[in-house]
C-alpha atoms as a PDB file:
ATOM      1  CA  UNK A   1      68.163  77.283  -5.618  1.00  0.00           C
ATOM      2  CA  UNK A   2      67.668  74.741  -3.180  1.00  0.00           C
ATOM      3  CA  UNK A   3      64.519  72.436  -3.365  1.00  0.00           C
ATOM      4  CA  UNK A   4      61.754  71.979  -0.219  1.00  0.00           C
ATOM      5  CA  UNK A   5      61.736  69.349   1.846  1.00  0.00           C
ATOM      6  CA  UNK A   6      58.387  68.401   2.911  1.00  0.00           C
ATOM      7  CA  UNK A   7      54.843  66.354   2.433  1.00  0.00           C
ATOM      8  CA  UNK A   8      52.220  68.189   0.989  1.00  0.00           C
ATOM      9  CA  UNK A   9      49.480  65.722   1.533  1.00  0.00           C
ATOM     10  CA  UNK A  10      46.632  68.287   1.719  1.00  0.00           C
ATOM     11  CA  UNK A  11      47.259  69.664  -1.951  1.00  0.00           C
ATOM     12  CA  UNK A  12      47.404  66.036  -3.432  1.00  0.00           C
ATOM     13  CA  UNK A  13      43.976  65.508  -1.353  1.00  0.00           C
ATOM     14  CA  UNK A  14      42.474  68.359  -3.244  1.00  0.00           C
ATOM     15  CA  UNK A  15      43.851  67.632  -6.281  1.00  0.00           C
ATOM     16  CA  UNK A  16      42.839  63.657  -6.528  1.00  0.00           C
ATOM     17  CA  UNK A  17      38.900  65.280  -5.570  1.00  0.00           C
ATOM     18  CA  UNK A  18      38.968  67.151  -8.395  1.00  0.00           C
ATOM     19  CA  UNK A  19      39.839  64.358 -10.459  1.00  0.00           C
ATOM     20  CA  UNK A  20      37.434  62.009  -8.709  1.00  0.00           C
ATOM     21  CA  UNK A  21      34.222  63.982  -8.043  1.00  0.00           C
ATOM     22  CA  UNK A  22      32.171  64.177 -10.867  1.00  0.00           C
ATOM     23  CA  UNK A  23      32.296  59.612 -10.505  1.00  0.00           C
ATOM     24  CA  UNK A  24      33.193  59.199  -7.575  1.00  0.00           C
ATOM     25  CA  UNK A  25      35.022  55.556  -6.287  1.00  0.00           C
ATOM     26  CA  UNK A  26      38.101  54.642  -4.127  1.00  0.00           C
ATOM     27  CA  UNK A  27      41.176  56.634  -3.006  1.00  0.00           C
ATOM     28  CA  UNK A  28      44.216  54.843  -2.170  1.00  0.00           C
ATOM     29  CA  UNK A  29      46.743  57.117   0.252  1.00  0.00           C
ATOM     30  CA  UNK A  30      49.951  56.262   1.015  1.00  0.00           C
ATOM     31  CA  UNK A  31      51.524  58.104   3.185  1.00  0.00           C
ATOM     32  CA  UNK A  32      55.338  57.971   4.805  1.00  0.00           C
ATOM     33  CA  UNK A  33      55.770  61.765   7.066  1.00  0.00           C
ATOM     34  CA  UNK A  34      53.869  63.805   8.839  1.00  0.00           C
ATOM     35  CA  UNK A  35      52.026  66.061   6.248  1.00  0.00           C
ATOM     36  CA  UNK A  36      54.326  69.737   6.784  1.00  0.00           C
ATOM     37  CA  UNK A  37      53.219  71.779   3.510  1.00  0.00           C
ATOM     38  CA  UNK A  38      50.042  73.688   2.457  1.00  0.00           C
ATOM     39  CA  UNK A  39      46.295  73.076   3.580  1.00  0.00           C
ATOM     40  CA  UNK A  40      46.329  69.917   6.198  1.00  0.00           C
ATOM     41  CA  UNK A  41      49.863  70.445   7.221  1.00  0.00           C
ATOM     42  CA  UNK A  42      50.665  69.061  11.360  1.00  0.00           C
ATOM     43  CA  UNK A  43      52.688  70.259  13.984  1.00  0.00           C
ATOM     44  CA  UNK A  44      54.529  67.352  15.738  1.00  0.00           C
ATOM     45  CA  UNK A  45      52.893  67.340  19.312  1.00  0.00           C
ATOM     46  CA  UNK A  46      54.051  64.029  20.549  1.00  0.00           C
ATOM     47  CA  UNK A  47      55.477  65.343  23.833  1.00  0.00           C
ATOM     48  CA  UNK A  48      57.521  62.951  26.170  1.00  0.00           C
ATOM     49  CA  UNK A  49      55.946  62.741  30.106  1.00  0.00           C
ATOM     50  CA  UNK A  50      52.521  63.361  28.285  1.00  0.00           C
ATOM     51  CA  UNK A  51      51.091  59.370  28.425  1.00  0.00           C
ATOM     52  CA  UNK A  52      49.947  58.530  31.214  1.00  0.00           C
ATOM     53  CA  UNK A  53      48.238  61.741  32.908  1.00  0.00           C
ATOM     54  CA  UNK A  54      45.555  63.519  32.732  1.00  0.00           C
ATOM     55  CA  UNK A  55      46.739  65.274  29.373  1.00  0.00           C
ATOM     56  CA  UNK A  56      47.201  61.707  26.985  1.00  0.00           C
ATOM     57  CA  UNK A  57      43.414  62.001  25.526  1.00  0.00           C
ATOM     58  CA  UNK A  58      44.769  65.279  24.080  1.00  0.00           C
ATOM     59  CA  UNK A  59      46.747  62.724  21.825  1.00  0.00           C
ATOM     60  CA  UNK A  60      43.679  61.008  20.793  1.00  0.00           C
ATOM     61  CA  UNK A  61      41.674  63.747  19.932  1.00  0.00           C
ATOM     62  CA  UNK A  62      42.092  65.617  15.906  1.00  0.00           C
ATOM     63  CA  UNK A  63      44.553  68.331  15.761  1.00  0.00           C
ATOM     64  CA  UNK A  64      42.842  70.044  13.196  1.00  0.00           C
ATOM     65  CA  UNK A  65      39.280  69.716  11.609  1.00  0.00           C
ATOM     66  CA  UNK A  66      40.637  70.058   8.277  1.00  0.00           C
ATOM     67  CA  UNK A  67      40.797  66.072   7.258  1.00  0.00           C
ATOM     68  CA  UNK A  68      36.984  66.031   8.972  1.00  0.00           C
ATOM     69  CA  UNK A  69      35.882  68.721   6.686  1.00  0.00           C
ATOM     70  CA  UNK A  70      38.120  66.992   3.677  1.00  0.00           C
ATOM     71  CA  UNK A  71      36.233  63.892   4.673  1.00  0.00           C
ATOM     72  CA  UNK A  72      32.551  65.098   4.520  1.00  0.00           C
ATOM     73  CA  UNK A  73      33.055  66.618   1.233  1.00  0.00           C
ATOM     74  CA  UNK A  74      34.614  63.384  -0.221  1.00  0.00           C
ATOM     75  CA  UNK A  75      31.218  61.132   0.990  1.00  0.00           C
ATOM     76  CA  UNK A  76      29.125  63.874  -0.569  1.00  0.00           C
ATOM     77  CA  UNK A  77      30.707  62.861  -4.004  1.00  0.00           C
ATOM     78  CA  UNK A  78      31.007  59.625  -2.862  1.00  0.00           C
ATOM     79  CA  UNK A  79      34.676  59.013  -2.430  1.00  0.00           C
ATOM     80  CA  UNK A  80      36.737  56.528  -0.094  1.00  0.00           C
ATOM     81  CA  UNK A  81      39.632  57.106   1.592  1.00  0.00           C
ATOM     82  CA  UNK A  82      41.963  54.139   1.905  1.00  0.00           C
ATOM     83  CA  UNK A  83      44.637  55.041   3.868  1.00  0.00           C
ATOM     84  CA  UNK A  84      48.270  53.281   4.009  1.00  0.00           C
ATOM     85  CA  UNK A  85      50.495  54.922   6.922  1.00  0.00           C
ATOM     86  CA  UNK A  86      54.165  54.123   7.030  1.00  0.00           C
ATOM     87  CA  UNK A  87      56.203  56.859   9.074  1.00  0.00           C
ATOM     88  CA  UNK A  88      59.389  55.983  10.763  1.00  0.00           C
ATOM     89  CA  UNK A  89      58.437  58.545  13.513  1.00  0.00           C
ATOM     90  CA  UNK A  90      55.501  59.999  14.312  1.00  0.00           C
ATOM     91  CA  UNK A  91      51.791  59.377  12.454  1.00  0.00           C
ATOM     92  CA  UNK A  92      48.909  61.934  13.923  1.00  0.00           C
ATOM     93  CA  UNK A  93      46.660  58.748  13.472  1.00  0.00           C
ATOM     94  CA  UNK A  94      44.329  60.608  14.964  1.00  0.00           C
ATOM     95  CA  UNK A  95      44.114  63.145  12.780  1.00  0.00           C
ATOM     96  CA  UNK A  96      44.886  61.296   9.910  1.00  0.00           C
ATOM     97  CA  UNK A  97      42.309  58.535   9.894  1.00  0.00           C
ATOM     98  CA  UNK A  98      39.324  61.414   9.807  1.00  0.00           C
ATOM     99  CA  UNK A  99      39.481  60.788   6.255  1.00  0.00           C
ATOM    100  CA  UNK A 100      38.510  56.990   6.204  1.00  0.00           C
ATOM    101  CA  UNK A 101      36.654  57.358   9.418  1.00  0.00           C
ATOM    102  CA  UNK A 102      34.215  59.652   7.761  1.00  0.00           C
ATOM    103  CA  UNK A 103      34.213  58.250   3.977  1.00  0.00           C
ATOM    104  CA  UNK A 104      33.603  54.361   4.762  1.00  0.00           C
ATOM    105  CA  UNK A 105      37.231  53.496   4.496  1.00  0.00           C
ATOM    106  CA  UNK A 106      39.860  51.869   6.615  1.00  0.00           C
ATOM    107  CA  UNK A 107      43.053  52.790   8.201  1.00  0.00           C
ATOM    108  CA  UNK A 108      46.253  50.577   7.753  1.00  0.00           C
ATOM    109  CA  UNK A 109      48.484  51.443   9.641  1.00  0.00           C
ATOM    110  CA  UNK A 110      52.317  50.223   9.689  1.00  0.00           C
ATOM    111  CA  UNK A 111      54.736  51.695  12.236  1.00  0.00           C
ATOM    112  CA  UNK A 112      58.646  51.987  11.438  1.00  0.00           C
ATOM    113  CA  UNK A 113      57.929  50.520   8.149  1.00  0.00           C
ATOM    114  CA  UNK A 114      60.786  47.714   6.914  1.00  0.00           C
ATOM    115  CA  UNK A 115      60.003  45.974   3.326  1.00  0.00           C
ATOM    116  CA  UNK A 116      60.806  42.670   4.239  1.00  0.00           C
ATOM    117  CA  UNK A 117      59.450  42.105   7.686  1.00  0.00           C
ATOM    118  CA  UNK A 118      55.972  44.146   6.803  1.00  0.00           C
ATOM    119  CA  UNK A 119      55.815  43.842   3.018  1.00  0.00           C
ATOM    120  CA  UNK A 120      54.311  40.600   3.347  1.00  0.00           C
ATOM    121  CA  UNK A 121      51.315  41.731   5.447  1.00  0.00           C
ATOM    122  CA  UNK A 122      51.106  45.602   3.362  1.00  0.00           C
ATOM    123  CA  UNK A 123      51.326  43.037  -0.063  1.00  0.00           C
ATOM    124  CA  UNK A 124      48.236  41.345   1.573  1.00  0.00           C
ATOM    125  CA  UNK A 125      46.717  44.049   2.629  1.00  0.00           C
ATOM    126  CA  UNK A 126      46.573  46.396  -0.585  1.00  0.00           C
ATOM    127  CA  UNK A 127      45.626  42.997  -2.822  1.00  0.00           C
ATOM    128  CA  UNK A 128      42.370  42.834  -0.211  1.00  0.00           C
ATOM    129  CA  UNK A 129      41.614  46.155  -0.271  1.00  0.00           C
ATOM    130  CA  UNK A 130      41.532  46.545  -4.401  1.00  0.00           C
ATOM    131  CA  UNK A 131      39.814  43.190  -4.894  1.00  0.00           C
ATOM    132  CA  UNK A 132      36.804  42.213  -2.312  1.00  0.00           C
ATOM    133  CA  UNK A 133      33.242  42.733  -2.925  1.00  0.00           C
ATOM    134  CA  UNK A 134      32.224  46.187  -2.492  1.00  0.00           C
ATOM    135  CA  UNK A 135      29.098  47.966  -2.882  1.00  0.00           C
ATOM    136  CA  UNK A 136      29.018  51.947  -4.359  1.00  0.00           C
ATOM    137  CA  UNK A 137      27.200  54.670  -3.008  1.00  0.00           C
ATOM    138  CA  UNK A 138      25.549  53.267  -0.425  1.00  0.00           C
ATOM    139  CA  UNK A 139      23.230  54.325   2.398  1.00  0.00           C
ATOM    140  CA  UNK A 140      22.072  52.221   5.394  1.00  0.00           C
ATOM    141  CA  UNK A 141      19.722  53.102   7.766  1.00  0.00           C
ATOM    142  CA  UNK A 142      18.894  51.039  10.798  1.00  0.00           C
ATOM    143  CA  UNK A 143      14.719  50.450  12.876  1.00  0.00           C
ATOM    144  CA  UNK A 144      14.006  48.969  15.782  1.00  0.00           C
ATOM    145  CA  UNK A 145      10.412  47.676  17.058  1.00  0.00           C
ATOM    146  CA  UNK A 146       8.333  50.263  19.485  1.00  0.00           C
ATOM    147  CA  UNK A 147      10.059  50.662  22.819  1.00  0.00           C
ATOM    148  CA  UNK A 148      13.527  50.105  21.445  1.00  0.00           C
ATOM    149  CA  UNK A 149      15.876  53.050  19.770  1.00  0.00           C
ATOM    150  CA  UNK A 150      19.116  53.161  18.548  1.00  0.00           C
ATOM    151  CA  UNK A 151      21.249  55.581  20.694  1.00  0.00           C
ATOM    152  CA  UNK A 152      24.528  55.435  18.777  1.00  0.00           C
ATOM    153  CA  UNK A 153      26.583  54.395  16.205  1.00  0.00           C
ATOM    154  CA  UNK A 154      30.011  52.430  15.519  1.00  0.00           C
ATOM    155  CA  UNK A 155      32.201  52.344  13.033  1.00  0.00           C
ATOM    156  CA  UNK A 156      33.623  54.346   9.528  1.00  0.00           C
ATOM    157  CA  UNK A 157      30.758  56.237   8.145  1.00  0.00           C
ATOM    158  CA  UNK A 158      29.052  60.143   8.126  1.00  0.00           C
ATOM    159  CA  UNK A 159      25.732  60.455   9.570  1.00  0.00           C
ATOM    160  CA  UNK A 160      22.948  62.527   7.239  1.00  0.00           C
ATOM    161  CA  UNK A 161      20.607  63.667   9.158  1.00  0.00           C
ATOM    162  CA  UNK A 162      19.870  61.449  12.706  1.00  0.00           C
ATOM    163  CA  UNK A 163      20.302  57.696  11.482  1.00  0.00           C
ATOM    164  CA  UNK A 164      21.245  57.638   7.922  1.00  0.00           C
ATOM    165  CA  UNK A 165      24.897  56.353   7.739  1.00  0.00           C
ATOM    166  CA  UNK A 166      26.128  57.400   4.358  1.00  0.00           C
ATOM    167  CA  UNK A 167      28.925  55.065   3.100  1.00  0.00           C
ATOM    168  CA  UNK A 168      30.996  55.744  -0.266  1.00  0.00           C
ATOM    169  CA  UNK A 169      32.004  52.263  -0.270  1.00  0.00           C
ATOM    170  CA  UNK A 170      30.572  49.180   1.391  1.00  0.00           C
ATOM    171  CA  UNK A 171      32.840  46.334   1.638  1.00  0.00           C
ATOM    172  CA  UNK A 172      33.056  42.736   2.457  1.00  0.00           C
ATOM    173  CA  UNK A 173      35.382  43.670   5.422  1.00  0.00           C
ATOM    174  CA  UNK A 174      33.220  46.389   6.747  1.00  0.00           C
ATOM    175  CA  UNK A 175      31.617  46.289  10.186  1.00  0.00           C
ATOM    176  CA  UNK A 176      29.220  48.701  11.911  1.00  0.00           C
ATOM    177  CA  UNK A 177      27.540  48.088  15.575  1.00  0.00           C
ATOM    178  CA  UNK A 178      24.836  50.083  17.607  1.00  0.00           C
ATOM    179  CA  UNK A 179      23.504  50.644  20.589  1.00  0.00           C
ATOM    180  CA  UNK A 180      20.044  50.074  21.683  1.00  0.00           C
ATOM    181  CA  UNK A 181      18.308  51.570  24.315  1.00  0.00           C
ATOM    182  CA  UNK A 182      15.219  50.180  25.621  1.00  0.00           C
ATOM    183  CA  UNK A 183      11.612  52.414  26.430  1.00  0.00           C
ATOM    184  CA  UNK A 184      10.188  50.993  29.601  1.00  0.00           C
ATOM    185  CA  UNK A 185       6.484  49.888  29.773  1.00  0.00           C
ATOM    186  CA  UNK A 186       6.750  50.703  25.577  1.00  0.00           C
ATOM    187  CA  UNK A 187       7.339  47.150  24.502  1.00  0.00           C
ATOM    188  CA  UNK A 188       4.297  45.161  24.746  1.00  0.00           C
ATOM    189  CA  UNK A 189       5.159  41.972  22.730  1.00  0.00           C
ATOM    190  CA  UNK A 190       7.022  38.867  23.729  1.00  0.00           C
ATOM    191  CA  UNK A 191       9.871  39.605  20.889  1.00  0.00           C
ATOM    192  CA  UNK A 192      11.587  42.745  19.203  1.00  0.00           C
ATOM    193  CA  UNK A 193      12.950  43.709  16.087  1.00  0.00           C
ATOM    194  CA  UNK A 194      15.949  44.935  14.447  1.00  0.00           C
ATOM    195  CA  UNK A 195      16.490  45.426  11.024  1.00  0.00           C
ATOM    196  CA  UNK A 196      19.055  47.004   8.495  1.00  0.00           C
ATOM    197  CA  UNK A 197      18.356  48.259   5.156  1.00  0.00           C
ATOM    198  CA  UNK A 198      21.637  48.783   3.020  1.00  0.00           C
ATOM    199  CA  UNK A 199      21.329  50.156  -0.414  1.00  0.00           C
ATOM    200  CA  UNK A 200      24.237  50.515  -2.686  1.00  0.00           C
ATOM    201  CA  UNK A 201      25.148  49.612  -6.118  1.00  0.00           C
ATOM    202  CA  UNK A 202      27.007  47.099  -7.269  1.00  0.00           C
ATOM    203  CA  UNK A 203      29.973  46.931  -8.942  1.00  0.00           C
ATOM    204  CA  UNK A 204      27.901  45.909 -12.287  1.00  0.00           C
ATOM    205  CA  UNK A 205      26.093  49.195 -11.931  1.00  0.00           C
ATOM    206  CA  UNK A 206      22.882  47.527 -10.370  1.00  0.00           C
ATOM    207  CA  UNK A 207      21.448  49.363  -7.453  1.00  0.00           C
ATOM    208  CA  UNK A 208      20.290  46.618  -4.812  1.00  0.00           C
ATOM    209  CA  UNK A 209      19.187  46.728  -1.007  1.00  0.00           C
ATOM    210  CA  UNK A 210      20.212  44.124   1.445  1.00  0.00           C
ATOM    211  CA  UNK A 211      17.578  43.887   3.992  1.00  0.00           C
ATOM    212  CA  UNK A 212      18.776  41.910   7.442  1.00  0.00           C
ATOM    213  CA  UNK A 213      16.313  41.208  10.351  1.00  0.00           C
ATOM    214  CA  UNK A 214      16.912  39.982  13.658  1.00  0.00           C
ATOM    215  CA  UNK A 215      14.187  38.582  16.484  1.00  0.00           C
ATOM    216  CA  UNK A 216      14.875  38.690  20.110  1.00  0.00           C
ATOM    217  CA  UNK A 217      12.908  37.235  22.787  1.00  0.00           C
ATOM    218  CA  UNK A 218      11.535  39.625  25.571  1.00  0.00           C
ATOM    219  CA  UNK A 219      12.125  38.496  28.834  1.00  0.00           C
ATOM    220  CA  UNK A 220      11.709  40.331  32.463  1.00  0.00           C
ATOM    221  CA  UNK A 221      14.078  37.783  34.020  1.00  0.00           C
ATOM    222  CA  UNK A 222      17.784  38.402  33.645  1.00  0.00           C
ATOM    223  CA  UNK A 223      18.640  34.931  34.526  1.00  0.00           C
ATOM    224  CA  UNK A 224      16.896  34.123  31.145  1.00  0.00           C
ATOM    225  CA  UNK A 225      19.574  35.535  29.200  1.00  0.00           C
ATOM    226  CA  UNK A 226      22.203  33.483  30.325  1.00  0.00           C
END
């Protein structure tokens, strides 16, 4: 009888949930192929004369929603995905990072893998990633004064509703940005506001919120900025 040859990272996925949703908490993925077997599997679609023309952002873009989907249901039971990508040949990044992109987790990513000219950095990198501060369950939303609005959002996160960023995990190394958009003839004061409200708990089991605030001055001049 001859054995299978294959990743079945989808299975494992749904498995490890199972194990982790009624707590929640951190999950660590290592992965060294292209996932072939069962729910998630890939088709290799790294096609030579394709960079370059109008067809690369193809490459960029999911290949299937599946990891999205995998994603949203891990932040509802607030689970991150740390993800630790080693293939020798090809890594659907792009598909594969939907589940820390959407669960607060991070993507590390190590082409052609060789132990002793990347274990060094990987070694690093895993010791980081199980040992900084990190907050639990966490939501942040962000507010702007009148006449200002946040337009969009950066970074590794799922949006509830408009502005809520729900994050499974909130760590030292995280970093989120946004864009503001300004109302004309809305602001009437000399100075705006933005603030962030993050609320998570602790790894002590206290539930906190981290309030940050910053003033700008209002000017009409754009030589004033510089």
């Amino acid at each position: 009888m001859k054995s299978a040859a294959g990743s079945a990272l989808g299975p494992a996925l749904s498995a490890a949930y199972h194990v982790m949703a009624h707590i929640g908490g951190k999950m660590c993925v290592f992965q060294s192929n292209l996932p072939s077997l069962g729910a998630g599997r890939l088709q290799h679609r790294e096609v030579k004369g394709v960079a370059g023309t109008d067809k690369e952002h193809t490459l960029l873009a999911p290949q299937i929603s599946w990891y999205k989907d995998q994603a949203v249901e891990f932040s509802k039971r607030q689970i991150c995905v740390e993800q630790f990508l080693f293939a020798a040949q090809y890594t659907d990044v792009a598909t594969l990072g939907g589940l820390a992109k959407y669960t607060g987790g991070q993507v590390h990513y190590f082409p052609n893998f060789q132990a002793a000219v990347d274990g060094p950095l990987f070694a690093t990198e895993l010791r980081r990633s199980l040992t900084r501060e990190t907050g639990w369950e966490a939501v942040m939303r962000v507010r702007a004064t009148r006449g200002v609005k946040v337009t969009k959002f950066y970074g590794n996160f799922f949006i509830r509703g408009q502005d809520l960023l729900a994050l499974p995990n909130a760590d030292a190394d995280a970093t989120f940005a946004v864009e503001l958009a300004h109302e004309q003839n809305m602001i009437t004061t000399n100075q705006v506001s933005v603030q962030s409200a993050l609320l998570y708990t602790t790894s002590n089991g206290e539930r906190r919120i981290r309030v940050t605030t910053v003033v700008a001055p209002v000017t009409t001049d754009g030589a004033d900025i510089c």
